[in-house]
N, C-alpha and C. Protein backbone atom coordinates (compact mmCIF):
# COMPACT_ATOMS: atom_id res chain seq x y z
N UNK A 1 -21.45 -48.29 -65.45
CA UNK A 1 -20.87 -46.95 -65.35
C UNK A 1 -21.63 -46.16 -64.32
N UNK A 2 -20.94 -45.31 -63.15
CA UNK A 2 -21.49 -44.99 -62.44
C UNK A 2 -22.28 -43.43 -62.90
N UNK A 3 -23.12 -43.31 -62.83
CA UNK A 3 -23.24 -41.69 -62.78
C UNK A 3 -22.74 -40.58 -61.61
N UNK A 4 -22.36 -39.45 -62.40
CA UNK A 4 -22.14 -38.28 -61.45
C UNK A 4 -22.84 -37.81 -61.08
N UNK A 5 -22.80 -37.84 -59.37
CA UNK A 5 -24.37 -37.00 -58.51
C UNK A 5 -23.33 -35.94 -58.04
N UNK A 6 -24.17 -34.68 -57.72
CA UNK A 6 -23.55 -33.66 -57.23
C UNK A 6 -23.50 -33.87 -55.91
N UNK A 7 -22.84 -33.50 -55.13
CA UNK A 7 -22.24 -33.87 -53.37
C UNK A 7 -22.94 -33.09 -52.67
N UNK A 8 -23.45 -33.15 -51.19
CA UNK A 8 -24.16 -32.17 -50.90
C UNK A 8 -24.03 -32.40 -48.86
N UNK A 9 -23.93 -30.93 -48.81
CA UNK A 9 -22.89 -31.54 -46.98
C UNK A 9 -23.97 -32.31 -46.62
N UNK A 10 -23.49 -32.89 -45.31
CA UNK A 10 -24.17 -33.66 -44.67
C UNK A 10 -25.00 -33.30 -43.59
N UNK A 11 -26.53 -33.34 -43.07
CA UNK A 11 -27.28 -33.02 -43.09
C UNK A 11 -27.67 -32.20 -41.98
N UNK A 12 -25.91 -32.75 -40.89
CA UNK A 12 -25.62 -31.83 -40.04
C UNK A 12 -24.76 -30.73 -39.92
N UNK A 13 -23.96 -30.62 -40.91
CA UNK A 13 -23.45 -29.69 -41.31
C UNK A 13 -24.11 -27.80 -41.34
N UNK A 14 -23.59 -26.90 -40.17
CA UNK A 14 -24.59 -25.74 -39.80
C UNK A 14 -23.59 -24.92 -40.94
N UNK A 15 -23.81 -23.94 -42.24
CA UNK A 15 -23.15 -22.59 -42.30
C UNK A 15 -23.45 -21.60 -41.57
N UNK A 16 -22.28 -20.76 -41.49
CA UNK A 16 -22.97 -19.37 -40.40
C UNK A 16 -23.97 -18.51 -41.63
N UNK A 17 -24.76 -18.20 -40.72
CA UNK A 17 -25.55 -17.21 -41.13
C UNK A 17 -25.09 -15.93 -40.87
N UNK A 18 -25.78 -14.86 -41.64
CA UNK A 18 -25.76 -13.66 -41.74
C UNK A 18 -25.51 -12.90 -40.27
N UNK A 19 -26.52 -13.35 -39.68
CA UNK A 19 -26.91 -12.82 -37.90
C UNK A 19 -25.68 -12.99 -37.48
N UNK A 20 -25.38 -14.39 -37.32
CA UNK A 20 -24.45 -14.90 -36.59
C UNK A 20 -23.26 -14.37 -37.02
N UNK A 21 -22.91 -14.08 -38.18
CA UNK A 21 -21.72 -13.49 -38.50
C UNK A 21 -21.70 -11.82 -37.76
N UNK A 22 -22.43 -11.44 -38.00
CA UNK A 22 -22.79 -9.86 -37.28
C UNK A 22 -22.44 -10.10 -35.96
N UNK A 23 -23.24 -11.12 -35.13
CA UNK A 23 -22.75 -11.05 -33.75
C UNK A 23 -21.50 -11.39 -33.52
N UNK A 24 -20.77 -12.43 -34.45
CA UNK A 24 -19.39 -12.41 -34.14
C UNK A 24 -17.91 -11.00 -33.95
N UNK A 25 -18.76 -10.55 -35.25
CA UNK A 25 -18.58 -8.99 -35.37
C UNK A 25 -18.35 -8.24 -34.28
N UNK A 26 -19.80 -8.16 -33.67
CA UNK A 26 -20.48 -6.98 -32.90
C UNK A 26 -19.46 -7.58 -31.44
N UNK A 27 -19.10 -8.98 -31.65
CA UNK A 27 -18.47 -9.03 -30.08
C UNK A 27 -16.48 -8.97 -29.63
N UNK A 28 -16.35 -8.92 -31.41
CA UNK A 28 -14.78 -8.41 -32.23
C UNK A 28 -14.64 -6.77 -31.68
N UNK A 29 -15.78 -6.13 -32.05
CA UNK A 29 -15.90 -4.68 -31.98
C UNK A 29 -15.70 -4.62 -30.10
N UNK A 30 -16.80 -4.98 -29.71
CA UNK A 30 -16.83 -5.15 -27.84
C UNK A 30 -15.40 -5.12 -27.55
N UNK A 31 -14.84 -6.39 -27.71
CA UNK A 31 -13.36 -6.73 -26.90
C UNK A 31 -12.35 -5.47 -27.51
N UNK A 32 -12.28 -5.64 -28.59
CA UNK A 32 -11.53 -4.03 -29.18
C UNK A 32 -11.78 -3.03 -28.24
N UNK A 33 -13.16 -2.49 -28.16
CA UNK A 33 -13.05 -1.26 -27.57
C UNK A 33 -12.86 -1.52 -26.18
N UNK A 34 -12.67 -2.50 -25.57
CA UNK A 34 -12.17 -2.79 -24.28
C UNK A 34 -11.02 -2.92 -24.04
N UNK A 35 -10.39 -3.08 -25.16
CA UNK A 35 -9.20 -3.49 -25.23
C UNK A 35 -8.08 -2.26 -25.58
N UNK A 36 -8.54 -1.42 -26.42
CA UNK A 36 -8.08 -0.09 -26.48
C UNK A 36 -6.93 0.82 -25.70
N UNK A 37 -8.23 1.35 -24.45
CA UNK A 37 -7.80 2.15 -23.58
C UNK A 37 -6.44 1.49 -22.93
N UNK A 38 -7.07 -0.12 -22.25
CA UNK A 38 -6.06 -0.40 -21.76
C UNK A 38 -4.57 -0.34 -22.41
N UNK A 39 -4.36 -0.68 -23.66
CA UNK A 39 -3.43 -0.51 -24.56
C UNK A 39 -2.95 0.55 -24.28
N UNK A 40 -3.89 1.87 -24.27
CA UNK A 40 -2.89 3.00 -24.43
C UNK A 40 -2.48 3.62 -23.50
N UNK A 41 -3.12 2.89 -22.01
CA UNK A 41 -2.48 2.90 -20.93
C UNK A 41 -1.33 2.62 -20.68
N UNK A 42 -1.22 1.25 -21.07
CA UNK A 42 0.18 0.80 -21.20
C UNK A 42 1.29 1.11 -21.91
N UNK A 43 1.06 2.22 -23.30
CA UNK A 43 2.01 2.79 -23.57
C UNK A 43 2.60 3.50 -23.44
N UNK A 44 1.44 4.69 -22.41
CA UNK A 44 1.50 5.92 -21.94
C UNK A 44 2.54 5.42 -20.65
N UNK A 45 2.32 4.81 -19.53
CA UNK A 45 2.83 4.51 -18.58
C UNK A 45 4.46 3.66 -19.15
N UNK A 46 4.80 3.29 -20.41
CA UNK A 46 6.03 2.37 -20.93
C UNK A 46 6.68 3.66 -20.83
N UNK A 47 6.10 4.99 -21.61
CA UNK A 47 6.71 6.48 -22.16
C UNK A 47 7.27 7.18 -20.89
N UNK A 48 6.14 7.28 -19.64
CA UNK A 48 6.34 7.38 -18.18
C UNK A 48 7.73 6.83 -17.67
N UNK A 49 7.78 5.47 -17.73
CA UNK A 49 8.78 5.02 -17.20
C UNK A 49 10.08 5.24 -17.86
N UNK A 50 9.95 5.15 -19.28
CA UNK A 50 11.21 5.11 -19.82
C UNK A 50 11.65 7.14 -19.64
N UNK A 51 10.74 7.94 -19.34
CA UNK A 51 11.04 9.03 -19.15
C UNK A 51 12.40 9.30 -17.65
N UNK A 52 11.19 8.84 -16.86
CA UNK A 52 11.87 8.63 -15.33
C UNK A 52 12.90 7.60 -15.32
N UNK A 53 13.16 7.09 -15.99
CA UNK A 53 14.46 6.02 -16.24
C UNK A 53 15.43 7.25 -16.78
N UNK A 54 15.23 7.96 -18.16
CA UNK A 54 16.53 9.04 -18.15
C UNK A 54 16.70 10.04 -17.06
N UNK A 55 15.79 10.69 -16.82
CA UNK A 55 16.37 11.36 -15.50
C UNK A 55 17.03 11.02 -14.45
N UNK A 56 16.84 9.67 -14.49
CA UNK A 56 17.79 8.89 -13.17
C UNK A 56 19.15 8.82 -13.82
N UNK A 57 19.43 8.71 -15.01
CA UNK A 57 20.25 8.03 -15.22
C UNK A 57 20.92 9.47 -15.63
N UNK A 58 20.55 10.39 -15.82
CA UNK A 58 21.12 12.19 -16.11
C UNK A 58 20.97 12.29 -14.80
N UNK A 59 20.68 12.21 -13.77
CA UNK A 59 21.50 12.60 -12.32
C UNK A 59 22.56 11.84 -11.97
N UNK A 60 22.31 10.53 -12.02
CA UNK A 60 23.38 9.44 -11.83
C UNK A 60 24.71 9.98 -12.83
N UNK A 61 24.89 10.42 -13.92
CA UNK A 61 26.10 10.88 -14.55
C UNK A 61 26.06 12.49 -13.83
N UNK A 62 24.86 13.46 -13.22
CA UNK A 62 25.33 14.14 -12.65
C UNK A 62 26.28 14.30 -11.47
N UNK A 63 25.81 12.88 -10.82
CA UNK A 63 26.27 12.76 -9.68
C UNK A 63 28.24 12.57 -9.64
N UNK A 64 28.04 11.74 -10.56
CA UNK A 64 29.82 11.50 -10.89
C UNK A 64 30.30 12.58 -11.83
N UNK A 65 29.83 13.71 -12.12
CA UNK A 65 30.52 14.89 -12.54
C UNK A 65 30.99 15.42 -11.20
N UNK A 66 29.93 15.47 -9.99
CA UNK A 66 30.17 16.26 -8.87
C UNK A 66 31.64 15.52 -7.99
N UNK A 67 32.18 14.46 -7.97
CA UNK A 67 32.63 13.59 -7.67
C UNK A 67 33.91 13.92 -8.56
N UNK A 68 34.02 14.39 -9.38
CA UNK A 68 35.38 14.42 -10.38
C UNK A 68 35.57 16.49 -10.18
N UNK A 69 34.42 16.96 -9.57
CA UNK A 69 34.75 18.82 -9.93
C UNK A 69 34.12 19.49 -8.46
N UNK A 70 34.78 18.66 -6.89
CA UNK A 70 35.00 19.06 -6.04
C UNK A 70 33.09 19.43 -5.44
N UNK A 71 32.75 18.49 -5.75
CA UNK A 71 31.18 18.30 -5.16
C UNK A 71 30.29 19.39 -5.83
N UNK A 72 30.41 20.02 -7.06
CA UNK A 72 30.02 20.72 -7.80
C UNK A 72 28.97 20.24 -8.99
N UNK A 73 27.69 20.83 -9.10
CA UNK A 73 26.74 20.52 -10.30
C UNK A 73 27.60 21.62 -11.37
N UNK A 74 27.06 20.51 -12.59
CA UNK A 74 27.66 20.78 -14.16
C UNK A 74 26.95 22.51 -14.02
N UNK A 75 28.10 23.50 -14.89
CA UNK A 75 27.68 24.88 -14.98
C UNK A 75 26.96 24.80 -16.03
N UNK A 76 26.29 25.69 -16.36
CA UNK A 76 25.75 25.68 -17.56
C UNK A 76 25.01 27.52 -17.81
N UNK A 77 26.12 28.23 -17.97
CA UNK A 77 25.79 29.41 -18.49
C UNK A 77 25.22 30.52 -19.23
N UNK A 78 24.17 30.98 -18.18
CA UNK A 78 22.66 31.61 -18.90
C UNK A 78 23.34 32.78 -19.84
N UNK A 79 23.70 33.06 -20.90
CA UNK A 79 24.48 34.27 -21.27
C UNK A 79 22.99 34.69 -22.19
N UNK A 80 23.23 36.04 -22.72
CA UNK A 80 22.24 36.63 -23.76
C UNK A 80 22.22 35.85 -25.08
N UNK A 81 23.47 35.11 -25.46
CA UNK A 81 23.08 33.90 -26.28
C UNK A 81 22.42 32.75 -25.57
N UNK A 82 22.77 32.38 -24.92
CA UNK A 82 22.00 31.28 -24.89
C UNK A 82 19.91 31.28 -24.53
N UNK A 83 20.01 32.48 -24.19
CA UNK A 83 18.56 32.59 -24.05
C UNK A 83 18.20 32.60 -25.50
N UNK A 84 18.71 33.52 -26.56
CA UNK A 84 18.34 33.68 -27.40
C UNK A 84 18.50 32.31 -28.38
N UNK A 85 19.52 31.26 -28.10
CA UNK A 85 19.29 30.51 -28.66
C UNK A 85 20.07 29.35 -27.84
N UNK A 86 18.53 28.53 -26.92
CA UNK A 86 19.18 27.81 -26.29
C UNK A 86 19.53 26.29 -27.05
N UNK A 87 19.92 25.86 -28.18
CA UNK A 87 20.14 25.03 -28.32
C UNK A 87 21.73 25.10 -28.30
N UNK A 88 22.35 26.03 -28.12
CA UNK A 88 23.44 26.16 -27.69
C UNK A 88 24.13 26.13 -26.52
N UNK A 89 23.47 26.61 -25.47
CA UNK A 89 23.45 26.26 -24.51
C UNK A 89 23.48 24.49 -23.78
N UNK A 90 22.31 24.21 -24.28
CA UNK A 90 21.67 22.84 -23.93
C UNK A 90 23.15 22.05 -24.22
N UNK A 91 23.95 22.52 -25.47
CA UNK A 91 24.98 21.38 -26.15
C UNK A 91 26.15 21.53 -25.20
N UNK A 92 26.18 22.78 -24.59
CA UNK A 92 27.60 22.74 -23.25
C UNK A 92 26.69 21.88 -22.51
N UNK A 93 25.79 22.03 -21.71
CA UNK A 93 25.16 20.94 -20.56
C UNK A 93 25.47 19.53 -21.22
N UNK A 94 24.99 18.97 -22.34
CA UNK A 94 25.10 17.82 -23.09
C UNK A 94 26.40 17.50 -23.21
N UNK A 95 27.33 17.98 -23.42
CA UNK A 95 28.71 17.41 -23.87
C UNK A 95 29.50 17.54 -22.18
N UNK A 96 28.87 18.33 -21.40
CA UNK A 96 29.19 18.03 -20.23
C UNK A 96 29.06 16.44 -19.29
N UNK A 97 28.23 16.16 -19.55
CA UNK A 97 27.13 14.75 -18.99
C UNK A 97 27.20 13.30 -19.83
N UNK A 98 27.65 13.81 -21.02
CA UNK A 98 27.93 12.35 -22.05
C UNK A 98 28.76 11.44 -21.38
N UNK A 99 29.84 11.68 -21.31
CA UNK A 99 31.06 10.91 -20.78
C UNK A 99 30.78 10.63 -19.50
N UNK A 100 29.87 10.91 -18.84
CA UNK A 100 29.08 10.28 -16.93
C UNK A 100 28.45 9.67 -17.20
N UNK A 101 27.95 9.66 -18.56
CA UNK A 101 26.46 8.62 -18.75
C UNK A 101 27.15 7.46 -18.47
N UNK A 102 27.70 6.95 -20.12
CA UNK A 102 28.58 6.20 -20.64
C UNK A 102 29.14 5.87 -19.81
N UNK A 103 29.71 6.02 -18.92
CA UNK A 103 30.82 5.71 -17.55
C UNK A 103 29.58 5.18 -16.45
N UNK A 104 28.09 5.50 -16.13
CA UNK A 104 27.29 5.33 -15.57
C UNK A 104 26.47 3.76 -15.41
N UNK A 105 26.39 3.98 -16.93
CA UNK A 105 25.67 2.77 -17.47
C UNK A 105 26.53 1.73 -17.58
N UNK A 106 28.13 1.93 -17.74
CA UNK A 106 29.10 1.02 -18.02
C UNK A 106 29.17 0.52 -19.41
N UNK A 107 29.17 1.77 -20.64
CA UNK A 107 29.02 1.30 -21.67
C UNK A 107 30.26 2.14 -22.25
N UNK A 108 30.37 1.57 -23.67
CA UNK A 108 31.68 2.17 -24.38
C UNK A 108 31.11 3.91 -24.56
N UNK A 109 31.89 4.45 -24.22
CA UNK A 109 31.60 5.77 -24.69
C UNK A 109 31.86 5.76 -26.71
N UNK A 110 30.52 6.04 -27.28
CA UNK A 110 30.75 5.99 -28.88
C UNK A 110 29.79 6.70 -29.26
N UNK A 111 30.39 8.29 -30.44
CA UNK A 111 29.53 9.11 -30.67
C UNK A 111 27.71 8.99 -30.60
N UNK A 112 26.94 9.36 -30.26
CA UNK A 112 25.66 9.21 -30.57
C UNK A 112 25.09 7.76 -29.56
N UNK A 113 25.85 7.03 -28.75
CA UNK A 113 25.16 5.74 -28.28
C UNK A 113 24.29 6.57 -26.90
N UNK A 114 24.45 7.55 -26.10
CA UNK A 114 23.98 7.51 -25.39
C UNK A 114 22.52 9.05 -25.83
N UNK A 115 22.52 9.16 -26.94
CA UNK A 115 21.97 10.18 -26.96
C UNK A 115 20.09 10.15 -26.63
N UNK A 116 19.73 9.17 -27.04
CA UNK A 116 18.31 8.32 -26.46
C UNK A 116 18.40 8.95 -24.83
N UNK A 117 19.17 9.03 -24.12
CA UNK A 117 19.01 9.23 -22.50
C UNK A 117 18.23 10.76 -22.96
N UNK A 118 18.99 11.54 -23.38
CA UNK A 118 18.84 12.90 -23.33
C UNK A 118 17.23 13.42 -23.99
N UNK A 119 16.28 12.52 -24.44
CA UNK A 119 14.73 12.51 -25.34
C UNK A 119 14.18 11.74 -24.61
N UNK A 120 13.04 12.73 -24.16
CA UNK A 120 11.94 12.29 -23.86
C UNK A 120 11.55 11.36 -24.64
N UNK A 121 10.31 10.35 -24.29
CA UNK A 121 9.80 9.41 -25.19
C UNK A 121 8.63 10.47 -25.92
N UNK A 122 7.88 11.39 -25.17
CA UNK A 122 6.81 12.30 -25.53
C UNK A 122 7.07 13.53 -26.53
N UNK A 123 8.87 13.69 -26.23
CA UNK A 123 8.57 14.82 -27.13
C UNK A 123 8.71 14.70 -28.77
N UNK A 124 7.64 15.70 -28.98
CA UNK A 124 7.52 15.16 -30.48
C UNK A 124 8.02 16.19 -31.24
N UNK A 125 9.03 17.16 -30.42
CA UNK A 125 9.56 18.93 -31.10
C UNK A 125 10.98 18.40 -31.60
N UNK A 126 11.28 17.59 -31.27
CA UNK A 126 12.59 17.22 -31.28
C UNK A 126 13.32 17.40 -32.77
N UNK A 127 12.60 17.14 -33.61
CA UNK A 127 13.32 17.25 -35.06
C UNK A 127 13.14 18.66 -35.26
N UNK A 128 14.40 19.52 -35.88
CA UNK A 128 13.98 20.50 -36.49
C UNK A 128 13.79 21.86 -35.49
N UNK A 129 14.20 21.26 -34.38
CA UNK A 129 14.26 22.88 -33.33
C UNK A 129 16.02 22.68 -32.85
N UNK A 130 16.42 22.14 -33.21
CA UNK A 130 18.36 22.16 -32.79
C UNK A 130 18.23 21.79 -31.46
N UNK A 131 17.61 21.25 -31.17
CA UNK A 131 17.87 20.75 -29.72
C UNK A 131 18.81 19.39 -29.26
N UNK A 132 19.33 19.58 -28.53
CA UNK A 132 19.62 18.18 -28.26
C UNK A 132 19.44 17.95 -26.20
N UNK A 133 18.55 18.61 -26.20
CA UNK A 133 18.09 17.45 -24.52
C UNK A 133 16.33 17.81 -24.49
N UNK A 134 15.48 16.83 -24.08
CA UNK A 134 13.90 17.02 -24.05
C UNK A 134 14.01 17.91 -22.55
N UNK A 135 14.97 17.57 -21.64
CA UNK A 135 14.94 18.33 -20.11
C UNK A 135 15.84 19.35 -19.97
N UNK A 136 15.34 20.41 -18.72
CA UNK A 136 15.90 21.26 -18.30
C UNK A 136 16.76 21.28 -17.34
N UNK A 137 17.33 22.47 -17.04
CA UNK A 137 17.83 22.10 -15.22
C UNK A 137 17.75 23.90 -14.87
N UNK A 138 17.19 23.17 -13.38
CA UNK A 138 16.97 24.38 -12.83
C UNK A 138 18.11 25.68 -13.02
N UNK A 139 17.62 26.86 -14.06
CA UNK A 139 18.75 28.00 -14.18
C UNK A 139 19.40 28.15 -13.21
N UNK A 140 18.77 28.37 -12.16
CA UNK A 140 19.86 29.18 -10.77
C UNK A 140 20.58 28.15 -10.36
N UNK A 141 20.24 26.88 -10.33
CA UNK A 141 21.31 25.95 -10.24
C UNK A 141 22.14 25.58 -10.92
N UNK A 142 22.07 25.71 -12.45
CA UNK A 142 22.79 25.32 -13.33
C UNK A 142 24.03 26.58 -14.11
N UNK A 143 23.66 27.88 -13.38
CA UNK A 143 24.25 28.77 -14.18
C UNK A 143 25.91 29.16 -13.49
N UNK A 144 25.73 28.63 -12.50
CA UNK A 144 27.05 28.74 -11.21
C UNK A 144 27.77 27.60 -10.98
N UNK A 145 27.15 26.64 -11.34
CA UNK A 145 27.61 25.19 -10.75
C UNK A 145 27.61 25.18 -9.28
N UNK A 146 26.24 25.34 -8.88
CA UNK A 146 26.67 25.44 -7.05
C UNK A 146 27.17 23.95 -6.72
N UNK A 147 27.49 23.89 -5.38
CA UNK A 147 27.65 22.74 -4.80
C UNK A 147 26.53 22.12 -4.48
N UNK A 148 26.45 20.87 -4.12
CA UNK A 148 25.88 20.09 -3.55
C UNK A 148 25.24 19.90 -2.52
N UNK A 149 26.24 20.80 -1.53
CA UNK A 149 26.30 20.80 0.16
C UNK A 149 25.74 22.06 0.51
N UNK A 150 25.47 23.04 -0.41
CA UNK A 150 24.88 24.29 -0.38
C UNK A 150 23.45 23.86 -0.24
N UNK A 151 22.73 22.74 -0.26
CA UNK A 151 20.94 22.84 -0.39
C UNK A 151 20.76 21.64 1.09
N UNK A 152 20.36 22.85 1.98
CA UNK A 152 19.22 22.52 3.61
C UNK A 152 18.42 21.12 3.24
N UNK A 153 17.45 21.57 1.98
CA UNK A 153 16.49 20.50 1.22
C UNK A 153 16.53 20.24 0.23
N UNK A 154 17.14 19.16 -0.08
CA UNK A 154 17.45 18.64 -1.44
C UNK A 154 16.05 17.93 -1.93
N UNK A 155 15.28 17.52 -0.94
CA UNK A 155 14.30 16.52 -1.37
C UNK A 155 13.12 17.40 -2.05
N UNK A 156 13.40 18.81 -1.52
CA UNK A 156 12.52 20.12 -2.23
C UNK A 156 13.00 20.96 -3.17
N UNK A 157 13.88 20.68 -3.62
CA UNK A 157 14.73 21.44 -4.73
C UNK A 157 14.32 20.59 -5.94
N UNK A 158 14.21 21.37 -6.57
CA UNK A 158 14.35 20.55 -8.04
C UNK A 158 15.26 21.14 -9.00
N UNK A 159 15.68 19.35 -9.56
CA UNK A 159 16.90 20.11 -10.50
C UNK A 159 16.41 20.05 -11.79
N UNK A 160 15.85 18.91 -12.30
CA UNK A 160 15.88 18.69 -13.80
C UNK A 160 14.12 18.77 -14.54
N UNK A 161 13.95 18.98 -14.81
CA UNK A 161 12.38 18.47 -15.74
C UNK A 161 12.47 18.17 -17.89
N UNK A 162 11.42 17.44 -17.70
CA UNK A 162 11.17 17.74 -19.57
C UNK A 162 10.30 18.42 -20.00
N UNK A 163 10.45 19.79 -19.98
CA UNK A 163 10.14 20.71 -20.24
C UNK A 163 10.80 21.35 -21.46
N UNK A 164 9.87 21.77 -22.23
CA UNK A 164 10.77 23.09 -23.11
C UNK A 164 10.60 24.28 -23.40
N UNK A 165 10.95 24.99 -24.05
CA UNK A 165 11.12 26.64 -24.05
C UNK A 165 11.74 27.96 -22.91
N UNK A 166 12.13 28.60 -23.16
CA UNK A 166 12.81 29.40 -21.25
C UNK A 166 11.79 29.96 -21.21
N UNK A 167 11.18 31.06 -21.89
CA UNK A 167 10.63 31.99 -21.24
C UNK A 167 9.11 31.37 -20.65
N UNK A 168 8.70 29.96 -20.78
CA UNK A 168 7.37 29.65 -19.88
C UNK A 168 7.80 28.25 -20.24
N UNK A 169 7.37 27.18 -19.20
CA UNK A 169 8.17 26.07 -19.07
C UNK A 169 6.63 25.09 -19.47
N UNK A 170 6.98 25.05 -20.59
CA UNK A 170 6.09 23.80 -21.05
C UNK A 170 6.13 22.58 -21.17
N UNK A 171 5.49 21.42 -20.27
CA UNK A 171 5.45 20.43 -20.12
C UNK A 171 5.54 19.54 -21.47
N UNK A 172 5.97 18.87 -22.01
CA UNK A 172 6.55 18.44 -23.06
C UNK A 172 5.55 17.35 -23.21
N UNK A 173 4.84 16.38 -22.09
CA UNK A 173 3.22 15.77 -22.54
C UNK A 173 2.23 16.55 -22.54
N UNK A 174 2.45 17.81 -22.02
CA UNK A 174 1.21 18.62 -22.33
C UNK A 174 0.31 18.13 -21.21
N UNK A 175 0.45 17.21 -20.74
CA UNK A 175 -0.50 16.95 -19.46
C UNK A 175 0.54 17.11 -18.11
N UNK A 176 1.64 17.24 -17.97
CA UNK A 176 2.65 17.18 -17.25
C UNK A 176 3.42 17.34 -17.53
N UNK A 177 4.33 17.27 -15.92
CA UNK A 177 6.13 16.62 -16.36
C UNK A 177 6.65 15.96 -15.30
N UNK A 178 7.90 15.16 -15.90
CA UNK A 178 8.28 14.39 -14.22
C UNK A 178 9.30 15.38 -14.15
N UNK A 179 10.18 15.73 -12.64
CA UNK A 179 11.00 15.71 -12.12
C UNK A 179 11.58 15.20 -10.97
N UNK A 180 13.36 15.62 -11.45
CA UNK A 180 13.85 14.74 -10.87
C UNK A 180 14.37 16.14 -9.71
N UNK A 181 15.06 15.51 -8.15
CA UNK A 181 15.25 16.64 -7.20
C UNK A 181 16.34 16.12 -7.32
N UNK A 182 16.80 17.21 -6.25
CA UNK A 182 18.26 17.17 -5.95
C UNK A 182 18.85 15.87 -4.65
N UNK A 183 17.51 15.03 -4.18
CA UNK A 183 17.98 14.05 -3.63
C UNK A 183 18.14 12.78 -4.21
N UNK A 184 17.78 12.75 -5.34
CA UNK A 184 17.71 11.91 -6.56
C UNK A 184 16.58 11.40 -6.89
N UNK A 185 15.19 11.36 -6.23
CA UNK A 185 14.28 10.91 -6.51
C UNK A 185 13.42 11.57 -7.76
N UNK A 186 12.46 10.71 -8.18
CA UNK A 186 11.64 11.59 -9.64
C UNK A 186 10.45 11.36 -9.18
N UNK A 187 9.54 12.93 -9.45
CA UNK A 187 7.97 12.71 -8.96
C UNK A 187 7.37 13.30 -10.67
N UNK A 188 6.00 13.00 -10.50
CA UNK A 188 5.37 13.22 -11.34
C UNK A 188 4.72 14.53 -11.19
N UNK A 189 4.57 15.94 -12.16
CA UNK A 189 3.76 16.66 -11.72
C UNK A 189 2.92 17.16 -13.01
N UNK A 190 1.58 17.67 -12.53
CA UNK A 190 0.59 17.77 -13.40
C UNK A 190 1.04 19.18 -14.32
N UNK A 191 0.40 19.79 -15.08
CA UNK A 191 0.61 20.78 -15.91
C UNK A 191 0.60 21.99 -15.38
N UNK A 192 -0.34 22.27 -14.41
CA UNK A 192 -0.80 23.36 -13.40
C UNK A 192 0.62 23.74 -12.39
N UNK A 193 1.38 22.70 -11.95
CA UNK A 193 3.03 22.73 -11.33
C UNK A 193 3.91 22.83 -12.13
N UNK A 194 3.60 22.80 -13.68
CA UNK A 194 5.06 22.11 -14.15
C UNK A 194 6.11 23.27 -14.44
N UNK A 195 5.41 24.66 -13.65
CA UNK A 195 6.26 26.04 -14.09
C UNK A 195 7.36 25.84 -12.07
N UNK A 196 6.86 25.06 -11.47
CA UNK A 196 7.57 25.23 -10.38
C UNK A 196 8.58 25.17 -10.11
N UNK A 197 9.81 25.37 -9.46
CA UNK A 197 10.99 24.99 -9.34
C UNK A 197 11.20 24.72 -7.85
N UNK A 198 10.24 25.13 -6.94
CA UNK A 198 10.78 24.94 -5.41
C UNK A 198 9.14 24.02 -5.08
N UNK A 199 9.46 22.85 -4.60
CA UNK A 199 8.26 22.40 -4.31
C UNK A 199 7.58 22.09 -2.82
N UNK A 200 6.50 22.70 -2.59
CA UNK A 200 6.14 22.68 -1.27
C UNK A 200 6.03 21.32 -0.86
């Protein structure tokens, strides 16, 4: 009959130690915090792009409004209501531009599919203030529907930003805002510009 010996690893067999577990740790922690920033670089710049992606794509349905109403930008009428409560306002501009999107992108026009264009990725006011667009458009341009052919410099005009509030135009990252001009391009501007509307 054999006896039972207790088993015991073999003699090369290393467990980690204490230390060694710490430094594995301590070099978990390292790559993390290296790893971080870059991360939130990359989300910040995903938010960036997908920002400047709707503004293109809200001029691009601007553009084929102008094209259907005799080379004319969408009106959008500053009245004593609408200052006082521009989420009313914002919803004539919005229900103006839906049906250009949808026609833009080449998608079915269906309540609510294109409404993502109209939100910033940054703004975080969005619930609970009646809004429905994160961007503006320049008042004096938007309150007449000027033409098109009326602006010398389009590449210095600006039409749209994500900005909110009228009476002081707050950058909606709080570190900035992009806009888009009236030649269609989108620039980035810091917080210190983002009250501008004519850009040197």
């Amino acid at each position: 009959m054999n006896a039972d010996h207790p088993k015991h690893s073999p003699p090369n067999a290393k467990a980690f130690t204490l230390i060694e577990l710490l430094v594995v740790v301590a070099i978990i922690a390292v790559l993390v915090s290296i790893l971080l920033p870059a991360l939130a670089s990359v989300r910040k710049r995903t938010k960036d792009l997908m920002c400047e992606t709707n503004l293109r794509s809200l001029w691009q349905a601007t553009l084929l409004y102008a094209q259907d109403n005799h080379d004319r930008l969408p009106p959008v009428p500053w009245t004593s209501a609408a200052w006082s409560e521009p989420q009313h306002n914002q919803s004539f501009w919005v229900d103006q531009l839906v049906p250009y999107i949808a026609k833009s992108l080449q998608i079915e026009l269906v309540p609510g599919k294109v409404d993502h264009i109209f939100r910033c990725p940054y703004d975080g006011t969005w619930d609970g203030w009646g809004r429905r667009s994160s961007y503006m458009v320049y008042p004096e341009l938007a309150q007449n529907g000027w033409m098109l052919t009326a602006f010398s410099q389009p590449s210095r005009t600006t039409y749209m930003k994500d900005v909110i509030y009228l009476w002081h135009l707050d950058p909606i990252s709080m570190r900035g805002c992009n806009i888009s001009f009236l030649d269609g391009h989108v620039e980035y501007a810091p917080g210190s510009r983002a009250d501008y509307w004519y850009w040197e």
